[in-house]
Every structure is written in C-alpha cells, then in structure tokens.
N, C-alpha and C. Protein backbone atom coordinates (compact mmCIF):
# COMPACT_ATOMS: atom_id res chain seq x y z
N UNK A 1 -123.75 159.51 -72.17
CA UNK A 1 -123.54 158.28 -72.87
C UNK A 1 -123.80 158.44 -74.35
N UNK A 2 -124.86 159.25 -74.71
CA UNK A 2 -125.21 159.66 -75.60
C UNK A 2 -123.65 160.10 -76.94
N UNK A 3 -123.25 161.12 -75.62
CA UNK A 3 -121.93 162.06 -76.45
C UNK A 3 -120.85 160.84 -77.08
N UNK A 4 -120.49 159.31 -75.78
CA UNK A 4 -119.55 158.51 -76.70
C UNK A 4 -119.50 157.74 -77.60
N UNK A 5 -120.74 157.64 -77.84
CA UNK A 5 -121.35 156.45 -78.52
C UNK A 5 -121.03 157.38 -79.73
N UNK A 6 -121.28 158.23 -79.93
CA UNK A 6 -121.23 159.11 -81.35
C UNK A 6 -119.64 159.11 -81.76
N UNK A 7 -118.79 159.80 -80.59
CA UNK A 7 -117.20 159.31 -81.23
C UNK A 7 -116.66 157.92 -81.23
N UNK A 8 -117.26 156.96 -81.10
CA UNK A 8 -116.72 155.67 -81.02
C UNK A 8 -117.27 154.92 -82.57
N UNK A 9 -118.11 155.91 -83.75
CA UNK A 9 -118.47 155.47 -85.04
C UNK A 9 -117.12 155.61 -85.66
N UNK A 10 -116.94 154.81 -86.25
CA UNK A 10 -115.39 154.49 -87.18
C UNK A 10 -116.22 155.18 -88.73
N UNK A 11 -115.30 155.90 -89.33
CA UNK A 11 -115.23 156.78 -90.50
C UNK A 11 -114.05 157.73 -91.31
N UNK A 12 -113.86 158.00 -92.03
CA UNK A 12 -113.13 158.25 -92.84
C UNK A 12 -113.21 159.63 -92.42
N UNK A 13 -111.98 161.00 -91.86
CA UNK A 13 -112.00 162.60 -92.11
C UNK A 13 -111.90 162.58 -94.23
N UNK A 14 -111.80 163.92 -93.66
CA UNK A 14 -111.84 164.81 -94.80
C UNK A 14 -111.17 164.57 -95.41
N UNK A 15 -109.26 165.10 -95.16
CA UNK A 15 -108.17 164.46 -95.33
C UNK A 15 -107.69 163.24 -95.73
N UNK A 16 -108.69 161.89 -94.72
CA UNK A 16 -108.23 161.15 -95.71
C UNK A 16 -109.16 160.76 -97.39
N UNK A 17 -109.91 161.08 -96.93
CA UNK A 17 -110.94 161.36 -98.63
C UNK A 17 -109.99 162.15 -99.52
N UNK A 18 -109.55 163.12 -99.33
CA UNK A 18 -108.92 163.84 -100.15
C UNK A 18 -107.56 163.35 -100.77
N UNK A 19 -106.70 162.72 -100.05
CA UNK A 19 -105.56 161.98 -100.08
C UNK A 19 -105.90 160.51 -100.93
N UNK A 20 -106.99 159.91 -100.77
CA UNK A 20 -107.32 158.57 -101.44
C UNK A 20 -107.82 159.67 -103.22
N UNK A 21 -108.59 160.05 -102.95
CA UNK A 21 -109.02 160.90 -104.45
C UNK A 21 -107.86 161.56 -105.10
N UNK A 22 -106.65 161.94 -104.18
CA UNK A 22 -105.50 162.79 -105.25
C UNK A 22 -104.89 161.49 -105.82
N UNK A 23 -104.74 160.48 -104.87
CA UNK A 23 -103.85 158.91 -105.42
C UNK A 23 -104.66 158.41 -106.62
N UNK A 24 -105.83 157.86 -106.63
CA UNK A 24 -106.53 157.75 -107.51
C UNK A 24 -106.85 158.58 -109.08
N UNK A 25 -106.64 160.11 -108.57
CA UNK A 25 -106.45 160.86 -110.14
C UNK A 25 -105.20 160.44 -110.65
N UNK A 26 -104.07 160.44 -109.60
CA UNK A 26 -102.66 160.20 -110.31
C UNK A 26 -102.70 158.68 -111.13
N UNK A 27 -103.52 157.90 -110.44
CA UNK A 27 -103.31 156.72 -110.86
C UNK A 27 -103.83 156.45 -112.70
N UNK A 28 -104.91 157.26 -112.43
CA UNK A 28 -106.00 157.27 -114.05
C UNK A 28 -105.31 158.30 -114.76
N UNK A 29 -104.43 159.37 -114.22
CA UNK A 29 -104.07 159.94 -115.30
C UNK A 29 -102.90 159.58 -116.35
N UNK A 30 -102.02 158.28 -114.73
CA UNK A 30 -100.94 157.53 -115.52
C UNK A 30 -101.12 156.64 -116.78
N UNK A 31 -102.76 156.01 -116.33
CA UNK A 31 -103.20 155.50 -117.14
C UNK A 31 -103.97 155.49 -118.60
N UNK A 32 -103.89 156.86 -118.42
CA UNK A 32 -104.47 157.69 -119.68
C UNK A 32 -103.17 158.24 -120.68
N UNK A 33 -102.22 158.44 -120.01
CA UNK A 33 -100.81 158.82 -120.70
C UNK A 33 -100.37 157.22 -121.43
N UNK A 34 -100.56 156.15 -120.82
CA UNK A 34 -99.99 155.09 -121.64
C UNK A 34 -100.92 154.62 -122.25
N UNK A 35 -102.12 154.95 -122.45
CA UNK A 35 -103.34 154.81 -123.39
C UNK A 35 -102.85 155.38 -124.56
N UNK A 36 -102.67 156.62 -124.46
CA UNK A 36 -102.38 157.59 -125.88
C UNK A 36 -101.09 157.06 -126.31
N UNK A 37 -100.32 156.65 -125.29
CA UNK A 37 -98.65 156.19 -125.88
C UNK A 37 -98.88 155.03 -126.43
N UNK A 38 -99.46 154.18 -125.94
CA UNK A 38 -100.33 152.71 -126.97
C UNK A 38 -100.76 153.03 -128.38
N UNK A 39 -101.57 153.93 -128.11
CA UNK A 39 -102.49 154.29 -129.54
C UNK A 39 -101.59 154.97 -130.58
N UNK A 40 -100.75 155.63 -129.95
CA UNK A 40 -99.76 155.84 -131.37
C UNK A 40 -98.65 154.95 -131.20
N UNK A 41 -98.00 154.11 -130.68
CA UNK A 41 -97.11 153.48 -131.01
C UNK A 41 -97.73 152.09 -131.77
N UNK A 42 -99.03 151.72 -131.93
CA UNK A 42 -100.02 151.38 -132.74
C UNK A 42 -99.76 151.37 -134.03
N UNK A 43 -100.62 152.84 -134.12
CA UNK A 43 -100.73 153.45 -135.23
C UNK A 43 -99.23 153.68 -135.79
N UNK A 44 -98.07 153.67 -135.47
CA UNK A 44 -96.73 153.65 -136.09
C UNK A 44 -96.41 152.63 -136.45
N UNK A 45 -96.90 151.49 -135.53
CA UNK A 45 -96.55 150.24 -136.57
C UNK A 45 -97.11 149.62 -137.87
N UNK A 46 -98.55 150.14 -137.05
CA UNK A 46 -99.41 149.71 -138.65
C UNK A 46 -98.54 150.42 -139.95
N UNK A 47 -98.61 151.91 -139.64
CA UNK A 47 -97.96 152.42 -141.30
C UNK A 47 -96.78 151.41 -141.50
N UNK A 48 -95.87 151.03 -140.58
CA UNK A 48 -94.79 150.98 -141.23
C UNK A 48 -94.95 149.40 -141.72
N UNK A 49 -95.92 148.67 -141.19
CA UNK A 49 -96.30 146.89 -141.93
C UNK A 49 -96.63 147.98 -143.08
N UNK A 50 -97.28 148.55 -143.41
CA UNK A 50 -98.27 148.94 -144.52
C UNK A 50 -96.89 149.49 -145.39
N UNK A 51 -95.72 150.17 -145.01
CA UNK A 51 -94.86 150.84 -146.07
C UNK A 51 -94.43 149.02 -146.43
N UNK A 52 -94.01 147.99 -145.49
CA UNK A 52 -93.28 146.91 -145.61
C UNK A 52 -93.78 145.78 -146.45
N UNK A 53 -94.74 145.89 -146.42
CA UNK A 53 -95.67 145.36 -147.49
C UNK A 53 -95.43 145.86 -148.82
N UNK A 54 -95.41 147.07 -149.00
CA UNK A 54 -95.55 147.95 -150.42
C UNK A 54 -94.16 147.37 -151.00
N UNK A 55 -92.86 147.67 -149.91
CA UNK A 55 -91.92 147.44 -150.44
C UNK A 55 -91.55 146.17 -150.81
N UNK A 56 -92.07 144.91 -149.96
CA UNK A 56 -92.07 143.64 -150.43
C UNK A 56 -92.85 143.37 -151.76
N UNK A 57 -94.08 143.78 -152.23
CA UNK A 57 -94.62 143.91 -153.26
C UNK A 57 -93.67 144.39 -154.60
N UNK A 58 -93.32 145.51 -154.34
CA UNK A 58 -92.52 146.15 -155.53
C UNK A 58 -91.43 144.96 -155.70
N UNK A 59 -90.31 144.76 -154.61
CA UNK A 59 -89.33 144.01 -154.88
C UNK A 59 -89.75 142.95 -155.71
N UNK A 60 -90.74 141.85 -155.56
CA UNK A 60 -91.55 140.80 -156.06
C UNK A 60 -91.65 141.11 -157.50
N UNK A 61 -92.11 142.03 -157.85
CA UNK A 61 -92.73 143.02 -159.14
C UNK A 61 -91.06 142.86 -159.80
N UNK A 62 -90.17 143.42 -159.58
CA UNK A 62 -88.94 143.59 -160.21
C UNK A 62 -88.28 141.97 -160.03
N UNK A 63 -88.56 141.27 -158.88
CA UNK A 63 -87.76 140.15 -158.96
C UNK A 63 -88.69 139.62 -160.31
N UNK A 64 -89.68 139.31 -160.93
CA UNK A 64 -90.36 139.20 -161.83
C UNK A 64 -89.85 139.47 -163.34
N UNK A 65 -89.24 140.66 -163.20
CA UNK A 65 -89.35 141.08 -165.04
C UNK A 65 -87.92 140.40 -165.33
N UNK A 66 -87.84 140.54 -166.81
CA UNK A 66 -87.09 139.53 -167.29
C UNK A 66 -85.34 140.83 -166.81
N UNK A 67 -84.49 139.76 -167.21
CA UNK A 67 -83.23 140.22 -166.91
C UNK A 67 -82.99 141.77 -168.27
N UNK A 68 -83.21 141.77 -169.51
CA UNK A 68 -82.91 142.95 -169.97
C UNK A 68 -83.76 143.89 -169.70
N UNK A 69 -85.00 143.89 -169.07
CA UNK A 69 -85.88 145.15 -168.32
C UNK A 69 -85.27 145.62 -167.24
N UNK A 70 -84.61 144.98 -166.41
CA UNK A 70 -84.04 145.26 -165.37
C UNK A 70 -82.34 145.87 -165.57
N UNK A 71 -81.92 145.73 -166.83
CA UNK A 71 -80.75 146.24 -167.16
C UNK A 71 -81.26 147.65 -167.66
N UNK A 72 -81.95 147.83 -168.83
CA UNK A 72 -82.68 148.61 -169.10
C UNK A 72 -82.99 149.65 -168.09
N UNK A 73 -83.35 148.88 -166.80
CA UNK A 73 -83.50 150.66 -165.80
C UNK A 73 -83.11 150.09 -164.24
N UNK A 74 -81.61 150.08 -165.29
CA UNK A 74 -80.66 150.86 -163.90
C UNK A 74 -81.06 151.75 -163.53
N UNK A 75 -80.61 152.65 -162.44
CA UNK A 75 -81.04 153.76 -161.87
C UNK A 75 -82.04 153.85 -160.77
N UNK A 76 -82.26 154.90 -160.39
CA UNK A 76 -83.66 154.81 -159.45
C UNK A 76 -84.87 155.19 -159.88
N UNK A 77 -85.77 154.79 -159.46
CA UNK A 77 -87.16 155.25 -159.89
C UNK A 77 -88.18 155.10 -158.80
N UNK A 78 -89.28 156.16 -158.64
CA UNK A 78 -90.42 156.50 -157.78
C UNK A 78 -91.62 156.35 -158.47
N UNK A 79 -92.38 155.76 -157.31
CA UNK A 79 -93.56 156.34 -157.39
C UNK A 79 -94.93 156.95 -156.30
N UNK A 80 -95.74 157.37 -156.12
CA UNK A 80 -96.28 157.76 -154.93
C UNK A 80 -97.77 157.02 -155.05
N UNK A 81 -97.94 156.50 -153.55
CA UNK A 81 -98.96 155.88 -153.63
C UNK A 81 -100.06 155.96 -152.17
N UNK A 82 -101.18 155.97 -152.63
CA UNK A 82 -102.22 156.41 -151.62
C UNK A 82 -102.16 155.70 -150.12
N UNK A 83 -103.43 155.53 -149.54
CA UNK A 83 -103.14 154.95 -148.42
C UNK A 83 -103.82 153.70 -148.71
N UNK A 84 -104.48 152.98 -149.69
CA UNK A 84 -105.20 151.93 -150.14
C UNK A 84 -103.72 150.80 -150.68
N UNK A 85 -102.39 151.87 -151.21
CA UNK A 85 -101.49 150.98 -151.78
C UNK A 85 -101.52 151.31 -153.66
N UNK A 86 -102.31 152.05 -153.82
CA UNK A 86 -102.35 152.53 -155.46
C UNK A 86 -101.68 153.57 -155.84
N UNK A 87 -101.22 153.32 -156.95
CA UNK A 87 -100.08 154.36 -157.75
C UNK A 87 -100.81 155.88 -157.42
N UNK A 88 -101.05 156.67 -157.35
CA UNK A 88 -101.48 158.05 -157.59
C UNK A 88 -100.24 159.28 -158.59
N UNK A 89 -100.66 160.03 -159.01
CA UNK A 89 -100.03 160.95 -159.98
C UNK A 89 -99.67 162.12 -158.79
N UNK A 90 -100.42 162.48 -158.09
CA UNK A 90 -100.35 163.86 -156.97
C UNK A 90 -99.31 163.19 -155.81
N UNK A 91 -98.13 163.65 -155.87
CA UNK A 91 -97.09 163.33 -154.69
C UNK A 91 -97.49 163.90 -153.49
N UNK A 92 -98.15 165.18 -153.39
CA UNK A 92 -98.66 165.63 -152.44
C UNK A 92 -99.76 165.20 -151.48
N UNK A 93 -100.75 164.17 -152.22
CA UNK A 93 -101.84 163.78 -151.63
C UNK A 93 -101.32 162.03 -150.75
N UNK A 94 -99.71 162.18 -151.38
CA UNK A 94 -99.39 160.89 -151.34
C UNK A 94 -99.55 160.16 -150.24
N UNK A 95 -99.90 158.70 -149.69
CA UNK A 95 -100.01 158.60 -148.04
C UNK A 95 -98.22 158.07 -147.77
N UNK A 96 -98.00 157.37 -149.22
CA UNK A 96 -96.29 156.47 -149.00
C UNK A 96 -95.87 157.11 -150.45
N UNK A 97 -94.42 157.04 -150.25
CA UNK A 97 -93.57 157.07 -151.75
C UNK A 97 -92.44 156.19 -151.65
N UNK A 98 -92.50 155.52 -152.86
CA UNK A 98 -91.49 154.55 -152.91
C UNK A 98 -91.02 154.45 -154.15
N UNK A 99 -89.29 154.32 -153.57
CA UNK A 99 -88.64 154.85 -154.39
C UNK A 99 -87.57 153.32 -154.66
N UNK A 100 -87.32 152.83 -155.82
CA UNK A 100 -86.25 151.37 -155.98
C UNK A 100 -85.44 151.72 -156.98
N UNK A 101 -84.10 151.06 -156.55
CA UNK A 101 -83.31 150.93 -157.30
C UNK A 101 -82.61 149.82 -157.79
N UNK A 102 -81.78 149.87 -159.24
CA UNK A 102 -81.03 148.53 -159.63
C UNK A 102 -79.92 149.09 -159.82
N UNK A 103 -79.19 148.19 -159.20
CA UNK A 103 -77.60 148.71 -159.26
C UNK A 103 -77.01 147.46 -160.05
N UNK A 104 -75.73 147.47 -160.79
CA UNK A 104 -75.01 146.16 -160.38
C UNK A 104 -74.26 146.00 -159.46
N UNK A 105 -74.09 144.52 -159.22
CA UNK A 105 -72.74 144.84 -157.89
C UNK A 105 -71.52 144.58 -158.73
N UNK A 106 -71.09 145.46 -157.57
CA UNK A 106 -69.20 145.85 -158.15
C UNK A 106 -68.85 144.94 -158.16
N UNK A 107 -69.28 143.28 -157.35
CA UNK A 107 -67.62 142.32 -157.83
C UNK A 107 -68.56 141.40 -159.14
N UNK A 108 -69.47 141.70 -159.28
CA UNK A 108 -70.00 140.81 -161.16
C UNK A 108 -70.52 141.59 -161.46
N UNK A 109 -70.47 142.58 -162.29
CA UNK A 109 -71.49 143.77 -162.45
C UNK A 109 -72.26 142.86 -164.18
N UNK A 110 -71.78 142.58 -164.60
CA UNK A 110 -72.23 141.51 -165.96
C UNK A 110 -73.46 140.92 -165.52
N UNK A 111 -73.63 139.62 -164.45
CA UNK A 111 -74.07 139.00 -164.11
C UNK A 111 -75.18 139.12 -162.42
N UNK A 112 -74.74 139.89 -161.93
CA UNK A 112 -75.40 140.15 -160.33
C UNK A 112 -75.86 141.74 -160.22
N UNK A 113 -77.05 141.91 -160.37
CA UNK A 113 -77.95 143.23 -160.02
C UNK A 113 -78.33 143.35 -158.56
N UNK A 114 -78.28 144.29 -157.83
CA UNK A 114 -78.60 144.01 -156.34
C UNK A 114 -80.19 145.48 -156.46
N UNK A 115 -81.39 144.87 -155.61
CA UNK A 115 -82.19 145.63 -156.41
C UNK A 115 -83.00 146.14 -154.56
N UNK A 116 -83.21 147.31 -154.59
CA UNK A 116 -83.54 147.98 -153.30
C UNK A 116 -84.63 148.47 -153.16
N UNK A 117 -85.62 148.67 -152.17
CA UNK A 117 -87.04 148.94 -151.95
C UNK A 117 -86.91 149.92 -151.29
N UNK A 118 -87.53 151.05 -150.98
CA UNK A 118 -87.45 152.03 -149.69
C UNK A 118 -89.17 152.96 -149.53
N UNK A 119 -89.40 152.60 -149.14
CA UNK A 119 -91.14 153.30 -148.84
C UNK A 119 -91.08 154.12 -147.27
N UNK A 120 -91.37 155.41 -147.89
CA UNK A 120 -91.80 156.30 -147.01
C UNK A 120 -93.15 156.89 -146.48
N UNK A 121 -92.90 157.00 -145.41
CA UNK A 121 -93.94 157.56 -144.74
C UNK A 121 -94.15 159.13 -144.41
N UNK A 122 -94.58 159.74 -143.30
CA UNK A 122 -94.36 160.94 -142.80
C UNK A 122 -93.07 160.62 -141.61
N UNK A 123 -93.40 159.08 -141.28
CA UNK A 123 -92.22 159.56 -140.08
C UNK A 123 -91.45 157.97 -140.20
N UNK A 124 -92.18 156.97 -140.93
CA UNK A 124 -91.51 155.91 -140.60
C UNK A 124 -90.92 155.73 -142.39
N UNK A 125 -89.87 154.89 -142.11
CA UNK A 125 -89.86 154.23 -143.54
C UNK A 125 -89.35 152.25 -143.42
N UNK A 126 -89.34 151.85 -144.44
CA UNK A 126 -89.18 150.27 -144.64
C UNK A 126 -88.28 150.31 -145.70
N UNK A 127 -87.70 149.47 -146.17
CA UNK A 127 -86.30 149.27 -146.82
C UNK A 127 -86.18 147.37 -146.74
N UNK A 128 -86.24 146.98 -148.43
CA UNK A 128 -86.13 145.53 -148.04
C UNK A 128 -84.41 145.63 -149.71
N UNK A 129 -84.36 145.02 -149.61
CA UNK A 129 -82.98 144.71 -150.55
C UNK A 129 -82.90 143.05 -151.02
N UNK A 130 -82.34 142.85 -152.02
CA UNK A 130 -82.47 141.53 -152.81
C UNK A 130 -81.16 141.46 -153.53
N UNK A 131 -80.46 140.71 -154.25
CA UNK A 131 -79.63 140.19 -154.94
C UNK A 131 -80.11 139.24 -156.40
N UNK A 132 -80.14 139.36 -157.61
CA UNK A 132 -80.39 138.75 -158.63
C UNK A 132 -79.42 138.49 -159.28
N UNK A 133 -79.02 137.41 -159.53
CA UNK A 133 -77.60 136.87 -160.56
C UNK A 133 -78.64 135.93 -161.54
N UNK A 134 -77.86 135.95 -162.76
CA UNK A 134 -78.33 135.30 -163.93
C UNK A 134 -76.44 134.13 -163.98
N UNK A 135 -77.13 133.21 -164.70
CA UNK A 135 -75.84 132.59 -164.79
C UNK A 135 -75.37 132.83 -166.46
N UNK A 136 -75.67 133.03 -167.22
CA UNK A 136 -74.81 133.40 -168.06
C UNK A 136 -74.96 134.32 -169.17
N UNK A 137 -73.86 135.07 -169.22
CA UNK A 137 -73.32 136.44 -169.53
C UNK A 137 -74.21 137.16 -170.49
C-alpha cells in the first residue's frame, strides 16, 4: 500500500520542467530583442525632433532678416552645431550640421525667395522649406 500511495503524488517529470524553462527563455529573450528595438527607435526619434527643431529655428532666424540680407545671400550656407544646439567651429566634433538655402523661385524671382532648412545627423536628417514674397519690387 505503501508502494501506491507514492505513484498516485501528482508532479511535474523532468521533461516537462525543461520544456516550460526552454518556452519561457524564448519568451524573455523575445522580449529583450524588442526592448533594444524600443531603445533605439527612441533614441532615433529624439535626434531627429532635436535636428527638427534646429531646422525650424534657423528657418525662423531667416524668415526674420530683412528682405536685402536675404538677397544678399543667395546661395547655400552651413553651419555645425553641438548636441546642446550651439554653433561650434570643429565640424568634426559636430553632433548636427545644417546647411540653408535661398533661392528665388523661377516664376517671380524679383519678388518670391523660397528658403530651405536641412539638419543632419549621423543617420537621420529633417528638412523644413518656406516661401517669402515681398509685395513690391
């Protein structure tokens, strides 16, 4: 009596311990892969608010100066700036570079400047664009 009483205890083999513990690693390791895929798809957005910002700033800055400063420098122009958002001289140490331009547009080139933002990152960039017309000549 002794002997059935002992196989009639309900318990878990080996096998299935082992089978619940392999499901369970798979489960935490899935969950550790979309941890790290979180944390940088994160961190990619932040830079790129942070380039989108810079470039909204600059545009602001140029929508600002008077109409013959802005004729004055047609063309493109850069500058490189840290990760705080400040001008720096070292392009290399740079965290963003941003680079704007003033064009005129081809159908009023007299009167309508179209003026472009572009801030780079290492992997992302932002790009905002504007239109300025003066009304007369």
């Amino acid at each position: 009596m002794h002997v059935n009483s002992l196989r009639a205890e309900g318990g878990f083999s080996l096998i299935e311990v082992l089978v619940a513990a392999a499901i369970l690693a798979v489960g935490i390791l899935s969950l550790a892969q979309l941890l790290a895929m979180t944390v940088s798809a994160n961190s990619a957005a932040g830079r790129t608010t942070d380039a989108t910002v810079l470039a909204a700033q600059k545009l602001e800055d140029l929508r600002a100066e008077p109409w013959s400063a802005l004729e004055a420098n047609i063309g493109e122009s850069a500058d490189s700036l840290d990760r705080s958002g400040r001008s720096i001289d070292a392009s290399s140490a740079a965290a963003f570079r941003r680079r704007w331009f003033v064009e005129p547009w081809f159908g009023d080139p007299a009167r309508t400047l179209v003026i472009r933002v572009i801030v780079t990152t290492a992997r992302e960039e932002a790009a905002t664009v504007t239109v300025r017309t003066r009304t007369s000549p």
